[in-house]
Protein backbone atom coordinates (compact mmCIF):
# COMPACT_ATOMS: atom_id res chain seq x y z
CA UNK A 1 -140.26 122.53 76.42
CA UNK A 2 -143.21 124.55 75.08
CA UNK A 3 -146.62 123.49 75.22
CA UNK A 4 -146.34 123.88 71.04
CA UNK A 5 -143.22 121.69 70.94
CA UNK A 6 -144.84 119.30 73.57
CA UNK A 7 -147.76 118.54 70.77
CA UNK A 8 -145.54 118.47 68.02
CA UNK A 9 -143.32 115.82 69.53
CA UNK A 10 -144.26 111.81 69.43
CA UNK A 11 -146.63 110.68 71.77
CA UNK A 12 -146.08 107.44 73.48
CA UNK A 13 -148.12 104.01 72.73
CA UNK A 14 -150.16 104.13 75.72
CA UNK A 15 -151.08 107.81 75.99
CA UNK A 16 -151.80 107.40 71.91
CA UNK A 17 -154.60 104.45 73.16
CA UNK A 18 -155.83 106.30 75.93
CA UNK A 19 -156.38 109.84 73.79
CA UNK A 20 -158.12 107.67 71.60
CA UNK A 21 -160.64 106.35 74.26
CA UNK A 22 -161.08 110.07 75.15
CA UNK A 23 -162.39 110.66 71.77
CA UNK A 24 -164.34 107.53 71.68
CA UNK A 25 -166.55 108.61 74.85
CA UNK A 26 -166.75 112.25 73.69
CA UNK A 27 -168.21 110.65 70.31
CA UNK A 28 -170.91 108.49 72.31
CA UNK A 29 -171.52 111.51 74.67
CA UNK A 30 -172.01 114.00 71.84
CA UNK A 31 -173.98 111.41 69.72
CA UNK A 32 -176.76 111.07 73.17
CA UNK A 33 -176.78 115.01 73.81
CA UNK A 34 -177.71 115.53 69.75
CA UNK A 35 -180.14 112.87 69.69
CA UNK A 36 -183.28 113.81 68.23
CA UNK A 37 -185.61 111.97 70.64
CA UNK A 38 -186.37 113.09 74.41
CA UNK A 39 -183.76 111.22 76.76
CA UNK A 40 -184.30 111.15 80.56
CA UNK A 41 -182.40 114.43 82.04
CA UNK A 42 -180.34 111.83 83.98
CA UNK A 43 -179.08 110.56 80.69
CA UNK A 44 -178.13 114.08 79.19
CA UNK A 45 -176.68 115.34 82.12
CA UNK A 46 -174.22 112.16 82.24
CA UNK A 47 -173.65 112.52 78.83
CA UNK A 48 -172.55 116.11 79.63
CA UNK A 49 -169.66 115.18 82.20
CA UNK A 50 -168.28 112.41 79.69
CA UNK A 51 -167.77 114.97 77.18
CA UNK A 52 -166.27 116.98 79.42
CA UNK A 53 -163.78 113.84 80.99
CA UNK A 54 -163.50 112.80 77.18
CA UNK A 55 -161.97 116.43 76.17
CA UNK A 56 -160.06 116.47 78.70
CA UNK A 57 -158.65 113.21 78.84
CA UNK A 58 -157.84 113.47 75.08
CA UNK A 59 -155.92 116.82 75.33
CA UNK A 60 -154.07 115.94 78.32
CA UNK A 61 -152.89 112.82 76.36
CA UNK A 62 -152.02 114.80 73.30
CA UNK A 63 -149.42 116.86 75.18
CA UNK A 64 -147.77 113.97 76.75
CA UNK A 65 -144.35 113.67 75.54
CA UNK A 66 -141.58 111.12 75.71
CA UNK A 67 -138.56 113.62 75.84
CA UNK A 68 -138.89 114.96 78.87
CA UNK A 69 -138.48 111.25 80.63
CA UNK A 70 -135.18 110.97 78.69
CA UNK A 71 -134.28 113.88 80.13
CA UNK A 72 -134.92 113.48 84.10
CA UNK A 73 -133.44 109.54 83.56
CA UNK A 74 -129.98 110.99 82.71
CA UNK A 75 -130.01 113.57 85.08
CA UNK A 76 -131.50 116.51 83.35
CA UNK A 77 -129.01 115.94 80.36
CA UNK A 78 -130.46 115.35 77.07
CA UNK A 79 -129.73 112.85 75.08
């Protein structure tokens, strides 16, 4: 399966959940790095890695696919 096909196809409940946590923490992050007030360095550079992890997290979870486990359970005949 292609990496287009893979994000085409469903994604399951829990991966759906966690790509949405993704995006939730690369909101918050982005919102403290744009802020228009000084923040301790600490704070941006945090903010920096859970952008990163939140991108991340969200893409991996967006090319998680349900077929390919229907596959492997029937011994690599689809279904």
């Amino acid at each position: 399966m292609s990496i287009k096909d893979r994000v085409k196809a469903p994604t399951p409940p829990f991966f759906k959940k966690l790509r949405n946590a993704g995006l939730a923490i690369l909101a918050i992050s982005t919102t403290v790095l744009t802020a228009p007030v000084a923040l301790p360095a600490i704070l941006i550079k945090i903010a920096g890695y859970l952008a990163v992890a939140g991108t991340v997290t969200s893409t991996i979870c967006q090319t998680v696919s349900g077929k390919d486990a229907d596959t492997n359970a029937n011994n690599g005949q689809p279904q």
